[in-house]
Protein backbone atom coordinates (compact mmCIF):
# COMPACT_ATOMS: atom_id res chain seq x y z
CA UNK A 1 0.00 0.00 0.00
CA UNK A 2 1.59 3.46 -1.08
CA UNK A 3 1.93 6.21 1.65
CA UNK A 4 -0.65 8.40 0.09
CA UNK A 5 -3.35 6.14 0.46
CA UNK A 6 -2.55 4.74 3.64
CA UNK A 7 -2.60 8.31 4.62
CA UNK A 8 -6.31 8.41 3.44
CA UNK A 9 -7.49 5.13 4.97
CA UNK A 10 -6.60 6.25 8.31
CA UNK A 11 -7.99 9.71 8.19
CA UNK A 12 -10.99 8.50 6.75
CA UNK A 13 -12.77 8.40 9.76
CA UNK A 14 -12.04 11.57 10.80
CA UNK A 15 -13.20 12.50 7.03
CA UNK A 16 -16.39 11.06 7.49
CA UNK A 17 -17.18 12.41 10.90
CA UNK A 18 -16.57 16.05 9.91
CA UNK A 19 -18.34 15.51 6.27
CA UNK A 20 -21.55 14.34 8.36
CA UNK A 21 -21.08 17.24 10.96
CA UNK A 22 -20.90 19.35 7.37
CA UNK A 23 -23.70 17.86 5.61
CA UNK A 24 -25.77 18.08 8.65
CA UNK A 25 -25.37 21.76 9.00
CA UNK A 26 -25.97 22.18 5.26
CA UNK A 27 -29.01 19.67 5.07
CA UNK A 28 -30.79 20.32 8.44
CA UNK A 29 -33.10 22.80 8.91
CA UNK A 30 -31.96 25.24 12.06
CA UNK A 31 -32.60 25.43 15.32
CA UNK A 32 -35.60 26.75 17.20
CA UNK A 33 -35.60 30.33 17.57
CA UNK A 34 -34.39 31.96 21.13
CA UNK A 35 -32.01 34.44 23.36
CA UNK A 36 -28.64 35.28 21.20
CA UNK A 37 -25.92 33.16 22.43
CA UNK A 38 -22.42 33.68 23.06
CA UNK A 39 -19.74 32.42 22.11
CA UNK A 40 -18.15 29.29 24.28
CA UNK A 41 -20.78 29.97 26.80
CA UNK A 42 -23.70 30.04 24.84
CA UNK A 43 -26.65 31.32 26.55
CA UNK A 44 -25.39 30.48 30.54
CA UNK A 45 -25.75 33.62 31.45
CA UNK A 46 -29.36 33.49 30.08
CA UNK A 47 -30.63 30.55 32.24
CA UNK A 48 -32.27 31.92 35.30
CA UNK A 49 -31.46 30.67 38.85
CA UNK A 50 -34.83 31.15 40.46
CA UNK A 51 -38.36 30.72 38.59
CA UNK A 52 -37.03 29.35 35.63
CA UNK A 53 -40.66 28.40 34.83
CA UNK A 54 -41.32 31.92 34.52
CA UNK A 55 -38.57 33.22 32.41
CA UNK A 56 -39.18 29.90 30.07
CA UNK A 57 -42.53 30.72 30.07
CA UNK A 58 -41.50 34.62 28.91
CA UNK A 59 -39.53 32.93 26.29
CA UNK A 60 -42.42 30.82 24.85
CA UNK A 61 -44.57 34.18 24.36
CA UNK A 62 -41.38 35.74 22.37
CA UNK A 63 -40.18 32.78 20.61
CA UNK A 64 -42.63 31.26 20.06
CA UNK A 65 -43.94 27.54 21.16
CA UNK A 66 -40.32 26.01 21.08
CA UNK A 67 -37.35 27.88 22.52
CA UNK A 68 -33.86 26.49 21.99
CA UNK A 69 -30.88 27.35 24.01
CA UNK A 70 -27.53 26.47 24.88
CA UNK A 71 -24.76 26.76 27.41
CA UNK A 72 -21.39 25.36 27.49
CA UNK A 73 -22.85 22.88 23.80
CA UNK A 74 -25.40 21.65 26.00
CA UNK A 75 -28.47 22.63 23.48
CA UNK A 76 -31.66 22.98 25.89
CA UNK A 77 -35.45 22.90 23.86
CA UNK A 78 -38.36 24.31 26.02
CA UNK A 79 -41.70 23.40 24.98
CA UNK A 80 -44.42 26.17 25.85
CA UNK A 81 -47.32 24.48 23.72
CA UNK A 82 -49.41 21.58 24.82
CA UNK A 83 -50.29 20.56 21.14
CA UNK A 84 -46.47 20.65 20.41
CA UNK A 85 -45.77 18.32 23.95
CA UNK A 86 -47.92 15.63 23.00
CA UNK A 87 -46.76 15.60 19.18
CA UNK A 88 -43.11 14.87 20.57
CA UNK A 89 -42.96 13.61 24.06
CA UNK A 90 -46.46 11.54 23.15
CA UNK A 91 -46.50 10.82 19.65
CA UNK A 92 -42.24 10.32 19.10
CA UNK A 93 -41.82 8.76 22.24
CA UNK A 94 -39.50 6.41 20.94
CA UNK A 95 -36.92 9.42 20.32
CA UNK A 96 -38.25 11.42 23.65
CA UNK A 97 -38.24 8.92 26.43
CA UNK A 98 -34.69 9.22 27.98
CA UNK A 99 -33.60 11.67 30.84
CA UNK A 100 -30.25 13.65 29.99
CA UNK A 101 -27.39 12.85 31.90
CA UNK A 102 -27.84 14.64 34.83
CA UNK A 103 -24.65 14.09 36.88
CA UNK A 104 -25.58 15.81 40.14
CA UNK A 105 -28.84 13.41 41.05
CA UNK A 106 -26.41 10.69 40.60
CA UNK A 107 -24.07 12.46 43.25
CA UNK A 108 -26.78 13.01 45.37
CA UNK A 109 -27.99 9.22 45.26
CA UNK A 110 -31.01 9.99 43.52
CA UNK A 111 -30.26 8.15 40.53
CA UNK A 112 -32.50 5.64 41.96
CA UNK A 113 -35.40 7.52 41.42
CA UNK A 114 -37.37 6.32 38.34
CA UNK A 115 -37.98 10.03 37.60
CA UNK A 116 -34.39 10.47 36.72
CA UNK A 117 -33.45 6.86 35.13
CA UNK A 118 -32.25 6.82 32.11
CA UNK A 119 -34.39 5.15 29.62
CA UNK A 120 -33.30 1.66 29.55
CA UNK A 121 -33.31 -1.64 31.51
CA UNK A 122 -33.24 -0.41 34.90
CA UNK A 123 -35.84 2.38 33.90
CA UNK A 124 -38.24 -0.69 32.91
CA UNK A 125 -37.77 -2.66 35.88
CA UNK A 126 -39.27 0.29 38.23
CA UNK A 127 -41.85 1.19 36.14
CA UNK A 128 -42.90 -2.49 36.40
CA UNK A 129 -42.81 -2.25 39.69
CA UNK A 130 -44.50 0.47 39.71
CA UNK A 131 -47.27 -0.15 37.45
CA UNK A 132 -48.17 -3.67 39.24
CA UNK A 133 -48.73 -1.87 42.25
CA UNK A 134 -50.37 1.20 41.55
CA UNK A 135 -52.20 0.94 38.39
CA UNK A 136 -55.84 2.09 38.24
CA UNK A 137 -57.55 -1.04 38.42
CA UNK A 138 -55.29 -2.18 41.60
CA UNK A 139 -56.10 1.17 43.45
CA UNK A 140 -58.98 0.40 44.83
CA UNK A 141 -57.53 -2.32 47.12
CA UNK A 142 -56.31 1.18 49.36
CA UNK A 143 -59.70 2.79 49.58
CA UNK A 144 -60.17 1.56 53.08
CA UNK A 145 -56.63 3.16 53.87
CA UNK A 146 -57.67 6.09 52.24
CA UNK A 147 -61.17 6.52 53.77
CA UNK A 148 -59.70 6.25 57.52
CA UNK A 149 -56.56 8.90 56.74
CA UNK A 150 -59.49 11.48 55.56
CA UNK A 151 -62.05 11.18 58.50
CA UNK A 152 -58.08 11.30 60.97
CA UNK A 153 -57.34 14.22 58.64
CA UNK A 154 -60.38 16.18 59.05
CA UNK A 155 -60.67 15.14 62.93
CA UNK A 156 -57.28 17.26 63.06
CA UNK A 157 -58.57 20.01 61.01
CA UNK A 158 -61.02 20.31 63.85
CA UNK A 159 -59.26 19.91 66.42
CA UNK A 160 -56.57 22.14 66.01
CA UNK A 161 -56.76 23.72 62.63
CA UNK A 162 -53.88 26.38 62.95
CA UNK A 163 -51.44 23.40 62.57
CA UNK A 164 -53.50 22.97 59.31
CA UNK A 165 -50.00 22.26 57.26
CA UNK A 166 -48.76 19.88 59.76
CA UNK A 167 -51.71 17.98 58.79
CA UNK A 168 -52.16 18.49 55.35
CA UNK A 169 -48.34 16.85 55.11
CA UNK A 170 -49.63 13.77 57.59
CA UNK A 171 -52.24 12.82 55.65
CA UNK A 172 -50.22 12.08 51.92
CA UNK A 173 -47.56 10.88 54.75
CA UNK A 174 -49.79 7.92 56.34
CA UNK A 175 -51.30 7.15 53.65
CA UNK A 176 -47.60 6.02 51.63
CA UNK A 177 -45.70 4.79 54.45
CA UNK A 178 -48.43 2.11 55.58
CA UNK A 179 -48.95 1.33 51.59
CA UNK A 180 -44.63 1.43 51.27
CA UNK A 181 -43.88 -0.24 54.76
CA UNK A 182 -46.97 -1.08 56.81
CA UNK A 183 -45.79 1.74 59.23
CA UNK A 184 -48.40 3.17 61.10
CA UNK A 185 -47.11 6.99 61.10
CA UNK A 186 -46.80 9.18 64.53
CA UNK A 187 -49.01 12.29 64.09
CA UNK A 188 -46.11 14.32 64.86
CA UNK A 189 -42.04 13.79 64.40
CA UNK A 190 -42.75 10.71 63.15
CA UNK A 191 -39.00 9.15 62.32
CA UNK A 192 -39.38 7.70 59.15
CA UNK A 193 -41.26 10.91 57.49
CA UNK A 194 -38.91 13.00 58.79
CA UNK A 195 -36.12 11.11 57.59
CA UNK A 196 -37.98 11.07 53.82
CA UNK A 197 -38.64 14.73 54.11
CA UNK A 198 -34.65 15.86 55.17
CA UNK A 199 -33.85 13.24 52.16
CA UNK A 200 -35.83 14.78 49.70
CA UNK A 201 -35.61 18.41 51.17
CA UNK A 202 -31.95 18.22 50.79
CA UNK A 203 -32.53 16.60 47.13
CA UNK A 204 -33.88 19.43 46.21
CA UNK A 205 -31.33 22.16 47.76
CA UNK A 206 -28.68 20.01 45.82
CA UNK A 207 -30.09 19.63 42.46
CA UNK A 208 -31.17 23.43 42.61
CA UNK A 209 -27.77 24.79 43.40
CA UNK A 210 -25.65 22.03 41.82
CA UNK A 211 -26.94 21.61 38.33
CA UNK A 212 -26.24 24.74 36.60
CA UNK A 213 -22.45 23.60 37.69
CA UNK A 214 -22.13 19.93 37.15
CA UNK A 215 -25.56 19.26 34.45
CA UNK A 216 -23.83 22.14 32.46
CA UNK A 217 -20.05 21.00 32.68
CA UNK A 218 -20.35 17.19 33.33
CA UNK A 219 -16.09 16.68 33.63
CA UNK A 220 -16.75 18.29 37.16
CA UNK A 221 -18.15 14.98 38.20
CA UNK A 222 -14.97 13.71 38.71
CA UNK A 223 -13.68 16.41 41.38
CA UNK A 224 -12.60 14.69 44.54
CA UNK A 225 -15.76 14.63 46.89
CA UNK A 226 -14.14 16.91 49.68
CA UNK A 227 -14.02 19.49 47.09
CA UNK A 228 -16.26 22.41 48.75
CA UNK A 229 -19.16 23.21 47.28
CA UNK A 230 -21.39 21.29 44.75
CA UNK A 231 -19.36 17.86 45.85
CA UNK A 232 -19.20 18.36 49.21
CA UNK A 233 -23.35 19.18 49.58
CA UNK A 234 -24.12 16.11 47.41
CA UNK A 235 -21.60 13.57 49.67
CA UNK A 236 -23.96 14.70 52.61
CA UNK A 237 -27.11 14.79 50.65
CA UNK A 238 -26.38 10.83 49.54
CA UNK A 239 -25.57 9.74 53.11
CA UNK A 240 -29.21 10.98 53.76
CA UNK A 241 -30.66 9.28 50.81
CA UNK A 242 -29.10 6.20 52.01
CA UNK A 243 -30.22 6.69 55.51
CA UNK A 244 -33.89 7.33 53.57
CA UNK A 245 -33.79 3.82 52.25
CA UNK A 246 -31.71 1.41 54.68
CA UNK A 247 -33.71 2.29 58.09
CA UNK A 248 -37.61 1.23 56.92
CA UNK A 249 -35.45 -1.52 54.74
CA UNK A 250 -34.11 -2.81 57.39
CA UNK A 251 -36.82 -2.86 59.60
CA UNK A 252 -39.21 -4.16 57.41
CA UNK A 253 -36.42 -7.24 57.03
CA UNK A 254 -36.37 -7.50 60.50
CA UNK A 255 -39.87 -7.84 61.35
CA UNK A 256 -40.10 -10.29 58.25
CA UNK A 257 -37.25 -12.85 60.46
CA UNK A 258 -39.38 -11.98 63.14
CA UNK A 259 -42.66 -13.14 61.74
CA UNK A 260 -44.25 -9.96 62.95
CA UNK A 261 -44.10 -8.22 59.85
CA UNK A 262 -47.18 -6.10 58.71
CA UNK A 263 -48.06 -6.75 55.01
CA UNK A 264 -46.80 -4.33 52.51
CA UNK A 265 -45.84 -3.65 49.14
CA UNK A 266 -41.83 -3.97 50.37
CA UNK A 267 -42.75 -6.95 52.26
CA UNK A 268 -44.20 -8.22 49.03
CA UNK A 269 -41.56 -7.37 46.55
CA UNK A 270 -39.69 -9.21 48.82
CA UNK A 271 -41.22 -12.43 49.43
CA UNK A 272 -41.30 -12.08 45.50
CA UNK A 273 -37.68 -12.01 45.10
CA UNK A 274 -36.34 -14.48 48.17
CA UNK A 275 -33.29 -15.20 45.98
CA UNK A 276 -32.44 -11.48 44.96
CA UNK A 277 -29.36 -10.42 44.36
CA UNK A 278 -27.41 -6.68 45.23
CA UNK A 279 -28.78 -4.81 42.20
CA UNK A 280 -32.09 -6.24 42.16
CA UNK A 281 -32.43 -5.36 46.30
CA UNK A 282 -31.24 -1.99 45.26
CA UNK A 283 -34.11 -1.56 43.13
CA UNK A 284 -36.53 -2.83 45.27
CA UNK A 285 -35.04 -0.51 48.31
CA UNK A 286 -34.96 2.65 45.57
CA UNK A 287 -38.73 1.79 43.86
CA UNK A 288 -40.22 1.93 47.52
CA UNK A 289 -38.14 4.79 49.11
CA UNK A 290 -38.44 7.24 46.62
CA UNK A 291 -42.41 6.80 45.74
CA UNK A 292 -42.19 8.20 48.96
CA UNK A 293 -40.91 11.38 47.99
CA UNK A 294 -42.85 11.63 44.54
CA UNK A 295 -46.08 11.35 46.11
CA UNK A 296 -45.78 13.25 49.62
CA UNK A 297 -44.51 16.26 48.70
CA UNK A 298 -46.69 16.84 45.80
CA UNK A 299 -49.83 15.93 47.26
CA UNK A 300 -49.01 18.74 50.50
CA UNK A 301 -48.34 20.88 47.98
CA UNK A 302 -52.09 20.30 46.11
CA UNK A 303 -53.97 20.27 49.41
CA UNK A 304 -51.94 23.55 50.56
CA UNK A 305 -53.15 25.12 47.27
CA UNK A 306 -56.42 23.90 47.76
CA UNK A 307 -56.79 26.12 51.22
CA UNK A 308 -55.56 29.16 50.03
CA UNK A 309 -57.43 28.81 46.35
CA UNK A 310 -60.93 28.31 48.96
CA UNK A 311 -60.22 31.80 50.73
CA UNK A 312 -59.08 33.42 47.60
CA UNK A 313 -62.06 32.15 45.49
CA UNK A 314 -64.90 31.98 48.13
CA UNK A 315 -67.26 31.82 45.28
CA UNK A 316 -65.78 27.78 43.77
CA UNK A 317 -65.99 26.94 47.57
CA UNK A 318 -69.54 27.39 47.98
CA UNK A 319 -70.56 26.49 44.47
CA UNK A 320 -68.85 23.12 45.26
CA UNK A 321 -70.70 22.97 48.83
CA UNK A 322 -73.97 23.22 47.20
CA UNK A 323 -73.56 20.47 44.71
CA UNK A 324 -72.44 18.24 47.67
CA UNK A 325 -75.34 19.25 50.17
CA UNK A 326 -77.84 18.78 46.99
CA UNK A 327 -76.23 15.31 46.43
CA UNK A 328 -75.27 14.16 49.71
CA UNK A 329 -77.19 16.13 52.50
CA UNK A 330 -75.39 16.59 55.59
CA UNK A 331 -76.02 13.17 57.17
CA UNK A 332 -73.00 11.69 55.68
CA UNK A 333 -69.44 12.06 54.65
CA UNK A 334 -69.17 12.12 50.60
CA UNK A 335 -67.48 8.88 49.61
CA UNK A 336 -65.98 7.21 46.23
CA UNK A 337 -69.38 5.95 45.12
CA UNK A 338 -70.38 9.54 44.97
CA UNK A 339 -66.91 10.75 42.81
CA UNK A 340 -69.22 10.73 39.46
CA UNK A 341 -72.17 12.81 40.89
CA UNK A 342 -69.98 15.04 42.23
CA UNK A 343 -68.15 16.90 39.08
CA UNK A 344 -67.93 20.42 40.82
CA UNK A 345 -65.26 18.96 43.15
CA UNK A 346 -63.45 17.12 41.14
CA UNK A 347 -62.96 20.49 38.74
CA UNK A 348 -61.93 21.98 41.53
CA UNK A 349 -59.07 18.86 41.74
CA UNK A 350 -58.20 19.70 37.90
CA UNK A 351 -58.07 23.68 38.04
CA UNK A 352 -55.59 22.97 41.17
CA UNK A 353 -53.27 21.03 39.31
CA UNK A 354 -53.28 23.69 36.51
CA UNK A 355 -53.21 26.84 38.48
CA UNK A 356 -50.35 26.01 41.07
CA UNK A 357 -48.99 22.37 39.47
CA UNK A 358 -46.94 21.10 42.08
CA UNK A 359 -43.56 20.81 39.92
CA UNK A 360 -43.69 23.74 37.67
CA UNK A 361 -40.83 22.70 35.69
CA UNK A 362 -41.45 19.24 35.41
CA UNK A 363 -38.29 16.86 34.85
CA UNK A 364 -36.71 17.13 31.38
CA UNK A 365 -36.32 14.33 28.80
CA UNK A 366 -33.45 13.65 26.64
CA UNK A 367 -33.87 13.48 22.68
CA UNK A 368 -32.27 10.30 21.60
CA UNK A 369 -31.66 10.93 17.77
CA UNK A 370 -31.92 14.07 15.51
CA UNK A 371 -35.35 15.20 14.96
CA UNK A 372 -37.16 17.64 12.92
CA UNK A 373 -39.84 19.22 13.83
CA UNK A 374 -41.80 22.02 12.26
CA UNK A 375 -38.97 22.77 10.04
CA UNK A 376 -36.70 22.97 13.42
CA UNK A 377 -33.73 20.89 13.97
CA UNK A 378 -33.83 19.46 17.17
CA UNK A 379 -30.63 17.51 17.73
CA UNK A 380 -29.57 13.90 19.83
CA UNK A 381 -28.96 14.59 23.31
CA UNK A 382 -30.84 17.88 23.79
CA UNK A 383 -32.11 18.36 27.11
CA UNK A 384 -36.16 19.05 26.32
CA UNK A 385 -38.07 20.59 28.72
CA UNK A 386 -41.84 20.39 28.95
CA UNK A 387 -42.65 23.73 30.78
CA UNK A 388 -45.98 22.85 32.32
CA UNK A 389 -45.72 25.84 34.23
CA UNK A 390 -46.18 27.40 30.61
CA UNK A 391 -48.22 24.85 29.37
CA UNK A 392 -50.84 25.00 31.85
CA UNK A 393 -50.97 29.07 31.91
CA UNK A 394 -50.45 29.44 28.25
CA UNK A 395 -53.58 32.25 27.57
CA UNK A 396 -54.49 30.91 24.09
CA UNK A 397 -55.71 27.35 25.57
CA UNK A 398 -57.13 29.34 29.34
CA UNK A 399 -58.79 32.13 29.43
CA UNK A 400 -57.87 34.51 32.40
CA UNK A 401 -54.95 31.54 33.46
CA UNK A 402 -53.52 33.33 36.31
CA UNK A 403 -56.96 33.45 37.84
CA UNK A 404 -58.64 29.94 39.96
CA UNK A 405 -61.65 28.99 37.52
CA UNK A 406 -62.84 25.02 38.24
CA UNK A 407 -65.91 25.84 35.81
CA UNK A 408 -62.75 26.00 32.83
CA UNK A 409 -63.48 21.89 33.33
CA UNK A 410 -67.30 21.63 33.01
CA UNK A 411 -68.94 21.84 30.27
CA UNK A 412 -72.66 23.19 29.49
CA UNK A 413 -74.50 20.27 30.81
CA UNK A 414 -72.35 20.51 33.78
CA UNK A 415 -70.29 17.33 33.43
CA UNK A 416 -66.60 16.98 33.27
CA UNK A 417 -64.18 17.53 30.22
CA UNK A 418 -62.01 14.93 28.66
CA UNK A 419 -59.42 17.81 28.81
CA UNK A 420 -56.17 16.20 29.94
CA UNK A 421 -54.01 16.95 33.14
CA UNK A 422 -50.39 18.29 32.26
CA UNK A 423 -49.12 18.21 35.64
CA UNK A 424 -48.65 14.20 35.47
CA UNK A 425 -46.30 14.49 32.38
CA UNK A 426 -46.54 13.21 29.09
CA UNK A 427 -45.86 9.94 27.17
CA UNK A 428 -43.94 6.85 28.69
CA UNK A 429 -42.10 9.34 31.56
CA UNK A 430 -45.63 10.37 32.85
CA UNK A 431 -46.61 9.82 36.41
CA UNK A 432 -47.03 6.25 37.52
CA UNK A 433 -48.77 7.16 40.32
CA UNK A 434 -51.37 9.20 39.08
CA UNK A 435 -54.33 6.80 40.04
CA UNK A 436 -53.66 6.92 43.83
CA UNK A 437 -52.57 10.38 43.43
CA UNK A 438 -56.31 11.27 42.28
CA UNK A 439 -58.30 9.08 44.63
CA UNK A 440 -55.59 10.35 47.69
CA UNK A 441 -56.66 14.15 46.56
CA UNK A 442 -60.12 13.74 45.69
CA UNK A 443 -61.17 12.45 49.26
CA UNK A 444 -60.20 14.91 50.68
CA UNK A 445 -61.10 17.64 48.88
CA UNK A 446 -64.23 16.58 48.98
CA UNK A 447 -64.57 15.87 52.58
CA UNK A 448 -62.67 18.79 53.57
CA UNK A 449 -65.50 20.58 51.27
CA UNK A 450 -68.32 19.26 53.18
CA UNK A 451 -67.53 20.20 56.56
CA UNK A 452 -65.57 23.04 56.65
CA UNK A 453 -65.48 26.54 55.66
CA UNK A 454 -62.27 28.25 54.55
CA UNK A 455 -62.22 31.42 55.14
CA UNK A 456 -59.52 34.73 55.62
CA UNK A 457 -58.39 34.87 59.20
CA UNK A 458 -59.48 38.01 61.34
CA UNK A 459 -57.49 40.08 63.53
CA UNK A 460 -59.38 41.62 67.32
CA UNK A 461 -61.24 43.71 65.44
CA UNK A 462 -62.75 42.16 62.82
CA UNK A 463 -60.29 42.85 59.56
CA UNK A 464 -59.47 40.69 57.51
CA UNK A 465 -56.32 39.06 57.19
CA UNK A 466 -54.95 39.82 53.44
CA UNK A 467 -53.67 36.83 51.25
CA UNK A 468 -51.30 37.76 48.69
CA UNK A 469 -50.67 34.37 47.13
CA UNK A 470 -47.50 33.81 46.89
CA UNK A 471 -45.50 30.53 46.69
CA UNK A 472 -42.08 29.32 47.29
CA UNK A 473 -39.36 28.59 44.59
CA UNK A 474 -38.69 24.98 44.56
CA UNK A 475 -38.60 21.97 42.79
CA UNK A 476 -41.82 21.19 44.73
CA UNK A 477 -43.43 24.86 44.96
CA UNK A 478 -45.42 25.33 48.08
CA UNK A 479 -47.62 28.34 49.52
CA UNK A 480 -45.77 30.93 51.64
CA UNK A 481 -47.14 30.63 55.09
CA UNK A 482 -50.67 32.33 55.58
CA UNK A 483 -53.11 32.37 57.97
CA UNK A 484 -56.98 31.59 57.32
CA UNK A 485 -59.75 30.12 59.06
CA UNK A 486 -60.79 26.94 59.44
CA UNK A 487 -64.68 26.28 60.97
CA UNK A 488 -67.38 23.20 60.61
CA UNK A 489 -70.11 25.14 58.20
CA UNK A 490 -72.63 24.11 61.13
CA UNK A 491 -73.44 22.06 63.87
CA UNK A 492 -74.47 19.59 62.45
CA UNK A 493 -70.90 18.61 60.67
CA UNK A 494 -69.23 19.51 63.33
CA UNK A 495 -71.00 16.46 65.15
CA UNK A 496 -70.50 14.77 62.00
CA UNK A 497 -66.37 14.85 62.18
CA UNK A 498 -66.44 13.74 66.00
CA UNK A 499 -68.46 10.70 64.97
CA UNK A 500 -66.47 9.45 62.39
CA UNK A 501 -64.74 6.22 63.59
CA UNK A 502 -61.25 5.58 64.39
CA UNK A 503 -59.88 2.93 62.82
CA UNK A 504 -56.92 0.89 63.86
CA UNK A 505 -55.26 0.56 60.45
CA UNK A 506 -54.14 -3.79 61.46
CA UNK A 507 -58.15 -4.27 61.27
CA UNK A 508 -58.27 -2.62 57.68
CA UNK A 509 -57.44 -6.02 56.18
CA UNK A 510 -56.04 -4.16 53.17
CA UNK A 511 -54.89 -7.02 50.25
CA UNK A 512 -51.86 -7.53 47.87
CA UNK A 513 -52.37 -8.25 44.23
């Protein structure tokens, strides 16, 4: 072989790699439209630290319904149209499925979370999991659960209803530890929760302040962990998550040996898998841990909302306490029999998970090949975010979206809408826990509904106490402390909370598909 051509047999790989990178630029269409980047740094400087819902959101109105950005050649795609969600997350799922590499969850330890699995093997094991436990036609096996953490829920609401947000968190609380563990949780400083709520609390301080750092320069990964800072926050913040999964593991294990154990899904995944090895217990100890965190912390966060939309909106509050006093009466406690008679509440459930969706910026997915879309190039490994902050206040698809309207979801007859709920996600990453999510929310909405009256708190002498609204910026937003009033609507359901019984949760007899 003459020089010359071995010359060109060796650099033809490098040939072809730079003619593809050259035909691609000349064949492709361009990117979505958005900020002006810089050079090297792209558009870093661009990418907010706080609210980034809102400043997508801002971008979406300017640029239209796809936004493209980039920082350090990470290219970022923010979708702001709900049409233009489902056509790729939905509809070209097989290309929109994965989760980017997101290097500081997996220093943090929350790479077991099935919200933050990559799309792959692992990924399908959890959602099986997942799915065999909590899909809709299995939920119904919890209703007893449910139905006894509601009446204990609105027995505290009575009680002592200025520790209403202690309560609103116990509820969500109980009702996944007993389902996760068989743990019967303490109505206050309970161990377990507490050690799920530092876990994911910390979670979220991490990922907030670490991933404009490591997401958007990856090579940082590999900085000794005492280096202060990102590393040194997300050594700590793994030693919880560990701590988050081993002590109701190991107890649960324990009480197995023991033969004392109470039934639960742990206690069943393990009976399942007697012969399991490391990875597979790691699954099993990640699946069960972290459903934790995806379901308490957004459920407080909807039954928060739902206070403070009552007192804001008195006018859905009472329109929703006439439809259950027509179709209930006051003699009883609305139950799930009565969810389809009952379509003024569960509007109100919809319009609170599109006014004030728990996790405003959702969790991005990963595009696995080069796309075009709309004449836009949208290229492998972009980092896509579904903004369902912007999604579910985009003005062309709800009228007056910044203001609390459940009637958006009935139609003339009265009945609900088929109109989809954003806040669960889209395609194959959507929310595997939606079913319980629903049935945990709707009770008690609609209990809370039928007994109480929210209502602005009053100072001495009589004024009102003013509301402004305002929410917390978070992963998992929340409302900024207020105060309101909580007070039976009469007599009557007053008498009608005391009397509700008090179920030890061993005499449930809750079964295990």
């Amino acid at each position: 072989m003459s020089v010359p051509l071995g010359l060109f047999v060796a650099a033809a790989p490098f040939i072809l790699v730079l003619w593809r990178r050259f035909t691609r630029v000349l064949s492709y269409s361009p990117y979505p439209p958005g900020p002006k980047a810089y050079p090297i740094i792209g558009n870093a400087l661009d990418i907010p630290l706080r609210t980034p819902w809102e400043t997508y959101t801002a971008w979406g109105r300017k640029y239209g319904s796809l936004t493209h950005v980039t920082a350090f050649g990470l290219r970022l795609i923010i979708i702001n149209s709900l049409n233009v969600a489902v056509d790729l997350l939905e509809n070209r799922s097989n290309m929109y499925s994965d989760r980017p590499d997101m290097p500081i969850a997996e220093l943090a330890g929350w790479d077991i979370n099935i919200a933050a699995l990559r799309y792959g093997d692992k990924w399908r094991r959890h959602r099986k999991m997942y799915h065999q436990k909590f899909k809709p036609e299995s939920i119904h096996q919890f209703r007893p659960l449910l139905v006894t953490k509601a009446h204990e829920l609105l027995r505290n609401l009575l009680q002592s209803p200025e520790e209403r947000v202690t309560h609103l968190r116990h509820y969500p609380a109980a009702i996944i530890m007993y389902i996760n563990y068989g743990h019967d949780v303490e109505p206050k400083k309970d161990r377990l929760v507490r050690l799920s709520e530092d876990a994911t609390r910390m979670v979220a301080e991490t990922i907030l302040k670490g991933t404009q750092v490591v997401n958007l320069a990856p090579p940082l990964r590999h900085l000794p962990s005492w280096f202060p800072g990102f590393q040194r926050m997300a050594r700590t913040c793994r030693q919880k998550v560990d701590e988050m999964q081993n002590v109701p593991y190991n107890s649960v294990r324990k009480h197995m040996a023991e033969g004392t154990v109470v039934p639960s899904w742990l206690s069943e995944l393990l009976d399942a898998n007697k012969s399991a090895g490391e990875d597979q217990v790691a699954d099993i100890k990640g699946v069960t841990a972290t459903s934790f965190a995806a379901a308490h912390d957004t459920s407080a966060s909807v039954l928060q909302f739902f206070v403070l939309a009552m007192i804001l909106y008195p006018e859905s509050q009472s329109k929703a306490q006439a439809e259950i006093d027509r179709v209930i009466g006051h003699g009883r406690l609305p139950s799930f029999d009565d969810s389809d008679s009952l379509p003024c509440v569960e509007a109100i459930y919809r319009e609170l998970l599109r006014w004030r969706p728990a996790a405003p910026l959702g969790v991005p997915h990963a595009a696995t090949e080069d796309d075009i879309y709309n004449g836009y190039l949208i290229p492998k490994g972009a980092m896509i975010f579904a903004n369902i902050w912007g999604l579910c206040h985009d003005p062309v698809v709800f009228e007056n979206p910044n203001d609390f309207i459940p009637e958006r979801y009935l139609t003339a007859e009265g009945t609900i809408t088929d109109d989809r709920i954003t806040a669960f996600g889209f395609g194959r990453r959507a929310c595997v826990g939606r079913a319980l999510a629903h049935e945990t929310l709707w009770l008690a909405i609609a209990t809370m509904l039928s007994v109480f009256r929210f209502a602005k708190a009053k100072r001495e002498e009589g004024e009102e106490v003013d509301v402004d609204g305002s929410f917390t910026d978070s992963l998992i937003i929340h409302p900024q402390p207020f105060r309101c009033s909580i007070t039976p609507r009469t007599e009557e359901h007053r008498k009608l909370v005391m009397n509700t019984p008090q179920i030890k949760l061993d005499s449930l007899q809750l079964y295990w598909e």
